[in-house]
C-alpha atoms as a PDB file:
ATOM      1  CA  UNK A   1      39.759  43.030  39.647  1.00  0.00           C
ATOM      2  CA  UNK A   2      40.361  40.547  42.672  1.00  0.00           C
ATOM      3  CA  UNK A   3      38.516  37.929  43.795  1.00  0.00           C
ATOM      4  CA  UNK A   4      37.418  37.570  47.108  1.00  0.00           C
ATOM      5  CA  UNK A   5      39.617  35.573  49.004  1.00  0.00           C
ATOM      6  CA  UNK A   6      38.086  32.772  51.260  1.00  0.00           C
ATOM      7  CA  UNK A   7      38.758  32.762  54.804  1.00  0.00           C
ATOM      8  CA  UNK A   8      40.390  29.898  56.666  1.00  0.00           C
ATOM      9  CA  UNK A   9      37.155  28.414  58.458  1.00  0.00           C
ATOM     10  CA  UNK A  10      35.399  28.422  54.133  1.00  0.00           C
ATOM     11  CA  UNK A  11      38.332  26.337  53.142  1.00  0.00           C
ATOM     12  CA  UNK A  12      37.829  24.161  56.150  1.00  0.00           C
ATOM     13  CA  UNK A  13      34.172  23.597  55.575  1.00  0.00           C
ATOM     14  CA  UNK A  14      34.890  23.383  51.869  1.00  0.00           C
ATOM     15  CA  UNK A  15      37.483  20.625  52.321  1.00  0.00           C
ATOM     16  CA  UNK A  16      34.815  18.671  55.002  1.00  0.00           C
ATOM     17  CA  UNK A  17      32.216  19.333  52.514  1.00  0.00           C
ATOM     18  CA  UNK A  18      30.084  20.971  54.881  1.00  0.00           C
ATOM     19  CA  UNK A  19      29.683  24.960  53.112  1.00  0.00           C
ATOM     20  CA  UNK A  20      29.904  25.717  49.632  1.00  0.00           C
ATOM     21  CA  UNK A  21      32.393  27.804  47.683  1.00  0.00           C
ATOM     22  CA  UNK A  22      30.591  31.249  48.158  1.00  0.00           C
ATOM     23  CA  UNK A  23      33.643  33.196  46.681  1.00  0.00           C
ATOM     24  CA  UNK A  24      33.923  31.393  43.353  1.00  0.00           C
ATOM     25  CA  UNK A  25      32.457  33.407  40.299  1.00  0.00           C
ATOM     26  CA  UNK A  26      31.866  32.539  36.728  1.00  0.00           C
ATOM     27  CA  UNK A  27      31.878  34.681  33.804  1.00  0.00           C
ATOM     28  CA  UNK A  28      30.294  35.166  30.617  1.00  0.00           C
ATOM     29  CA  UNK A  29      31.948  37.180  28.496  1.00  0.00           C
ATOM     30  CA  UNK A  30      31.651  38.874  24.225  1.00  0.00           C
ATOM     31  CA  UNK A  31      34.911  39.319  22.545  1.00  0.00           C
ATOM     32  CA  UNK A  32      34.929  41.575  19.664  1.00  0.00           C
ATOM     33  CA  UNK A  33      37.640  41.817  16.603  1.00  0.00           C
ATOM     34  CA  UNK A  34      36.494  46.245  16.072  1.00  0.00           C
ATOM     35  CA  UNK A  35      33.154  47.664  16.793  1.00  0.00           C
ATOM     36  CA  UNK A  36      30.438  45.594  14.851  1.00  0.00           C
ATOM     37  CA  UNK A  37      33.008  43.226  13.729  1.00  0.00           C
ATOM     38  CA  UNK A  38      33.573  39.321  14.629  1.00  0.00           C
ATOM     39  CA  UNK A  39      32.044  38.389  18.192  1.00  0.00           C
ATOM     40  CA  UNK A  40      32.718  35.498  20.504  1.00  0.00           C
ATOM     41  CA  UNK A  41      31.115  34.393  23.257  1.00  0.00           C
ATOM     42  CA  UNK A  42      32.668  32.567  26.381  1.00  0.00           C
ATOM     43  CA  UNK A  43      32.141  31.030  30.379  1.00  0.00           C
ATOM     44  CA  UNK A  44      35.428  31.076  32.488  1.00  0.00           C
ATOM     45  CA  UNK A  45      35.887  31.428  36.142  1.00  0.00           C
ATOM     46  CA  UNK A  46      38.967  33.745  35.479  1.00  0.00           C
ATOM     47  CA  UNK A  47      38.366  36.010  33.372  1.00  0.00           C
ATOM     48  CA  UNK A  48      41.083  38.767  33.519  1.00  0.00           C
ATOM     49  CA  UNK A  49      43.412  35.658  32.657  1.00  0.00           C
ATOM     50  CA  UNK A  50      41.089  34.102  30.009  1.00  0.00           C
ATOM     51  CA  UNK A  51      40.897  37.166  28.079  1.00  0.00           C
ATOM     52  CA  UNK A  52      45.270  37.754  28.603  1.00  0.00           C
ATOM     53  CA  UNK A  53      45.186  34.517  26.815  1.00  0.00           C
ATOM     54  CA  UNK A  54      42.695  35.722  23.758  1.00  0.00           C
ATOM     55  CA  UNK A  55      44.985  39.258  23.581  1.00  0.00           C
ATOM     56  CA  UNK A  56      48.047  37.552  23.588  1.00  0.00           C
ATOM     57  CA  UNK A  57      46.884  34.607  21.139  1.00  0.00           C
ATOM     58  CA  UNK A  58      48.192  31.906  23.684  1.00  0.00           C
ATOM     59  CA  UNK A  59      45.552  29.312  22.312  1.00  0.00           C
ATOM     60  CA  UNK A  60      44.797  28.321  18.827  1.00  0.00           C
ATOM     61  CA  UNK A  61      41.206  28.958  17.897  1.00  0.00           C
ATOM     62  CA  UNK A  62      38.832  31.386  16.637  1.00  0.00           C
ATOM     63  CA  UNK A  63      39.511  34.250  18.502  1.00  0.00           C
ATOM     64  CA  UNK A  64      43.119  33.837  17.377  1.00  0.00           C
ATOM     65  CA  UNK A  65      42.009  32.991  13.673  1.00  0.00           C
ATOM     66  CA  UNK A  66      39.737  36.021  13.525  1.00  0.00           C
ATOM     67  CA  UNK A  67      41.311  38.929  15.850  1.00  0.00           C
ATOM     68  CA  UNK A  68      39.126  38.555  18.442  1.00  0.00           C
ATOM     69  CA  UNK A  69      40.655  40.354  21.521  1.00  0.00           C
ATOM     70  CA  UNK A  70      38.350  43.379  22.569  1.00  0.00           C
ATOM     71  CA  UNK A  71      36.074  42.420  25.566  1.00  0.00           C
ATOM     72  CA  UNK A  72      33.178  44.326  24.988  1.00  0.00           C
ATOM     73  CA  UNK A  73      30.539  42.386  27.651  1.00  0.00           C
ATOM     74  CA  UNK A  74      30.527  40.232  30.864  1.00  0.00           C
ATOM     75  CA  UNK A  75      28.551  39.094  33.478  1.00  0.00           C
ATOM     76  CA  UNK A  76      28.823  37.972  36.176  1.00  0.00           C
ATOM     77  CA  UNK A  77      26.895  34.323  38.207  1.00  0.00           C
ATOM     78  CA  UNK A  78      27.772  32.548  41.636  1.00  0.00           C
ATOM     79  CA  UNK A  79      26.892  28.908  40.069  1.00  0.00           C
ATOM     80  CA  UNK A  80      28.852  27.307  37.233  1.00  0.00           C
ATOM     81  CA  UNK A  81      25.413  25.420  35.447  1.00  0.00           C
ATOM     82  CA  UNK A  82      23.725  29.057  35.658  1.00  0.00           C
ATOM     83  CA  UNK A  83      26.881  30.350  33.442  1.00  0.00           C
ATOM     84  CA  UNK A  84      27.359  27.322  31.243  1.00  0.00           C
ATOM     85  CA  UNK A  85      23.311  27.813  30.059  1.00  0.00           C
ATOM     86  CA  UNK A  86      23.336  31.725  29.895  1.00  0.00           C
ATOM     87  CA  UNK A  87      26.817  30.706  27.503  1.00  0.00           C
ATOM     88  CA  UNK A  88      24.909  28.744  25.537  1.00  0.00           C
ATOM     89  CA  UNK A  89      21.709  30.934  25.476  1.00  0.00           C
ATOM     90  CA  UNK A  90      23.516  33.575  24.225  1.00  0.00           C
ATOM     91  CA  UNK A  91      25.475  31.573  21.648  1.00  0.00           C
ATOM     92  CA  UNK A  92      22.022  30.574  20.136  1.00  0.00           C
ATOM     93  CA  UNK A  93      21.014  34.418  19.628  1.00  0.00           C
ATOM     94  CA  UNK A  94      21.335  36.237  16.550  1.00  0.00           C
ATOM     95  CA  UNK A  95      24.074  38.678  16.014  1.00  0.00           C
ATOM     96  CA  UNK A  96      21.236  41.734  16.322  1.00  0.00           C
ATOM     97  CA  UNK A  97      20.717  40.475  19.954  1.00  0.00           C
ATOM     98  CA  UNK A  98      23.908  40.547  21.163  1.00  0.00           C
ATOM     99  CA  UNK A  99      24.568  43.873  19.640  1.00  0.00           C
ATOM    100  CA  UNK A 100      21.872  45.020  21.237  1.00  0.00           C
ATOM    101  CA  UNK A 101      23.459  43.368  24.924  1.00  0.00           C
ATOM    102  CA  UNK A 102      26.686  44.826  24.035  1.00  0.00           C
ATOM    103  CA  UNK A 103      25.725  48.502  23.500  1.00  0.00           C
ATOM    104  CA  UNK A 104      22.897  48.528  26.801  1.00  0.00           C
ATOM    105  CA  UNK A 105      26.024  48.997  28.667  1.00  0.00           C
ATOM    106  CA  UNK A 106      28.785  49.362  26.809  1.00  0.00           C
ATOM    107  CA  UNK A 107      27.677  51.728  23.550  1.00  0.00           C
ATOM    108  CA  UNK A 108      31.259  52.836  22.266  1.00  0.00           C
ATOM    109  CA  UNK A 109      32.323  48.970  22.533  1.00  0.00           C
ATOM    110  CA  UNK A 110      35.123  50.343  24.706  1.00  0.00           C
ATOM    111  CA  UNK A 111      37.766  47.388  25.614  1.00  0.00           C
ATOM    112  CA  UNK A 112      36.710  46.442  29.632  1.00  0.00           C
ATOM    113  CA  UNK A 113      39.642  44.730  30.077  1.00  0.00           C
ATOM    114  CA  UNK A 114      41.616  47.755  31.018  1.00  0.00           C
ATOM    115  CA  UNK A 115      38.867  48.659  33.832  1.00  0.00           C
ATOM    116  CA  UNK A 116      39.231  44.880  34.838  1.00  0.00           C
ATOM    117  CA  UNK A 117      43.008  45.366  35.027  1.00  0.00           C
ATOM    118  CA  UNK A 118      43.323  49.061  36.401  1.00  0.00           C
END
């Protein structure tokens, strides 16, 4: 998946601080170690990269620790705060919740990343 790219006069405005940046998205995303198993929960503004990095155990953590690699659920906002709360909303909920975000859309837990990357 590509991002939007901006067109000359957006950087212009951007850099004289006169538009926003329209074409920047954040993510929020549920990794998964097997179906039902281990879940994460992330924000990142790349997220075909960020989740690389959690396949290929690039960074020391949890998801590394626990085999964490399987994105099972994203979404998608236009404004960083928006993502950073919905993170942390969704870090509060219990484990039946997010199960239950997980398989609205996604029911065999099937890895996105390979749409994402296709």
């Amino acid at each position: 998946m590509c991002h939007p790219r901006p067109s000359a006069t957006d950087i212009i405005r951007w850099r004289e601080g006169k538009g926003t940046q329209v074409d920047k998205q954040y993510y929020i995303y549920i990794l998964a170690s097997k179906r039902n198993g281990t879940l994460y929960t992330g924000v990142t503004s790349d997220l075909v990269g960020r989740v690389w990095q959690h396949k290929h155990e690039i960074i020391e953590g949890f998801t590394k620790r626990h085999g964490v690699h399987i994105l099972v659920w994203f979404e998608v906002h236009q404004d960083v705060e928006a993502a950073i709360a919905r993170e942390k909303q969704i870090k509060k909920w219990n484990r039946a919740w997010k199960i239950k975000l997980i398989e609205r859309n996604n029911s065999g837990w099937k890895d996105l990343y390979d749409q994402l990357t296709a």
